[in-house]
C-alpha atoms as a PDB file:
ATOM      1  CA  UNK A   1      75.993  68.939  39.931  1.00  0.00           C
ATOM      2  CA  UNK A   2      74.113  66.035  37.872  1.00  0.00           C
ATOM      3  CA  UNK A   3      72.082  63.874  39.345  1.00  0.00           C
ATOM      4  CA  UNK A   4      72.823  60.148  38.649  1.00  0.00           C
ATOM      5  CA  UNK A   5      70.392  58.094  36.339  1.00  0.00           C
ATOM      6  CA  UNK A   6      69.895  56.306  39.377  1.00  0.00           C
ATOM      7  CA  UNK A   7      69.444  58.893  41.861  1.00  0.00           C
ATOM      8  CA  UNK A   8      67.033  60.670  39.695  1.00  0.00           C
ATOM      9  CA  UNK A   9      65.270  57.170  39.174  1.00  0.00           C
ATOM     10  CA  UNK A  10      64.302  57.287  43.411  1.00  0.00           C
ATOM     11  CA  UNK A  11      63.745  61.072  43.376  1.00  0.00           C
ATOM     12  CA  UNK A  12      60.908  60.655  41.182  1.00  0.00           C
ATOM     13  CA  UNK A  13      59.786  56.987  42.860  1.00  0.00           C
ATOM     14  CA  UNK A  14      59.835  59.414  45.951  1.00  0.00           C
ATOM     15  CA  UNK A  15      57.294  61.732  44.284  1.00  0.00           C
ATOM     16  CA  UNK A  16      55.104  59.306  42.731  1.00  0.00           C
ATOM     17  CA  UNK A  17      55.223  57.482  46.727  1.00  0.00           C
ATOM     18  CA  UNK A  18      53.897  60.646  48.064  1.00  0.00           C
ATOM     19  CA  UNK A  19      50.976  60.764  45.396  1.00  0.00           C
ATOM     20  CA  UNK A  20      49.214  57.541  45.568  1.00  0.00           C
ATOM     21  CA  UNK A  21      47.081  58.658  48.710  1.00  0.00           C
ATOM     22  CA  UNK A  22      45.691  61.107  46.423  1.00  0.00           C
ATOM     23  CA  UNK A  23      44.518  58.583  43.969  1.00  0.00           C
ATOM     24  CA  UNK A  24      41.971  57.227  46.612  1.00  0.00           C
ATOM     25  CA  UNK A  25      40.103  60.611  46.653  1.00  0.00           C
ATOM     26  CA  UNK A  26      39.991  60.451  42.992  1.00  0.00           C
ATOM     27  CA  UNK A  27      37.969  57.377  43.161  1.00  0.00           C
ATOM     28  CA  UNK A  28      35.965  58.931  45.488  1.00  0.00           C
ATOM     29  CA  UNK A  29      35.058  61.565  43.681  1.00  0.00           C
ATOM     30  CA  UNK A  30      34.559  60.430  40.070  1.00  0.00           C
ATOM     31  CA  UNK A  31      33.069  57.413  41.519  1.00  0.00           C
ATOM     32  CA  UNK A  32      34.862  55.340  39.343  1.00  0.00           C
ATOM     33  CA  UNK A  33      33.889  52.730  41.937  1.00  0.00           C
ATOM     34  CA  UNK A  34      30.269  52.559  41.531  1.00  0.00           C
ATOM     35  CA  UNK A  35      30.070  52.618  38.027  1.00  0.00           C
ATOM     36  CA  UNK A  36      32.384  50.041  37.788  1.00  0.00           C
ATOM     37  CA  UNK A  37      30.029  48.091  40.072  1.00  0.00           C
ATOM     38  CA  UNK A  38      27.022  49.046  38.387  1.00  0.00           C
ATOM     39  CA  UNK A  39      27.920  48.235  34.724  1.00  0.00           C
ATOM     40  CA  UNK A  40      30.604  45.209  35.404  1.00  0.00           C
ATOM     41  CA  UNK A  41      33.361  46.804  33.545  1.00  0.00           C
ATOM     42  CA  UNK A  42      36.736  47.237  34.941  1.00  0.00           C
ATOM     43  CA  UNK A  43      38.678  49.322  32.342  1.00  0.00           C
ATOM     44  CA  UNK A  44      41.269  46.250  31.750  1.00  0.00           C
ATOM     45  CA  UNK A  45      42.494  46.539  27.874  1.00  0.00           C
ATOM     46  CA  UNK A  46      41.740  50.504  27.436  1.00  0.00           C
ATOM     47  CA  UNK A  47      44.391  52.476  26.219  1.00  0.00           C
ATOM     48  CA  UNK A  48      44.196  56.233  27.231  1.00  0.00           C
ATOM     49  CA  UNK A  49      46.438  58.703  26.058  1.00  0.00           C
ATOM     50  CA  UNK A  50      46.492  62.411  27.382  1.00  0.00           C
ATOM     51  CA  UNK A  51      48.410  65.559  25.794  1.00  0.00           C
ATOM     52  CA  UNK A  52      48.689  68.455  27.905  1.00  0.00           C
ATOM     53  CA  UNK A  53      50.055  71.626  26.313  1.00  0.00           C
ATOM     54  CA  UNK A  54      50.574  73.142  29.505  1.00  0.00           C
ATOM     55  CA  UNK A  55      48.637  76.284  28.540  1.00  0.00           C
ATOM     56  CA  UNK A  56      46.432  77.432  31.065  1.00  0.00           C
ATOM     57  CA  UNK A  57      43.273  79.779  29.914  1.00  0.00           C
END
């Protein structure tokens, strides 16, 4: 059975929902905050880009 473009649409809203409180402990961590305080930048206007080959060593 195929899933709707729709349906697949919420399925991964769903997944991305159940993600965000993870983000906070990211911040946390990195202390993205801090620096952010510390040098007055706030990242608006970078660009970032990540490949991932999905090989793990």
């Amino acid at each position: 059975m195929s899933l709707s473009v729709v349906s697949r649409f919420m399925l991964y809203l769903a997944v991305a929902a159940a993600s965000l409180p993870g983000l906070d402990l990211v911040r946390v961590e990195t202390r993205s905050d801090q620096a952010s305080a510390k040098y007055g930048v706030s990242g608006k206007g970078v660009i970032y880009a990540m490949l991932d080959r999905g090989i793990d060593w």
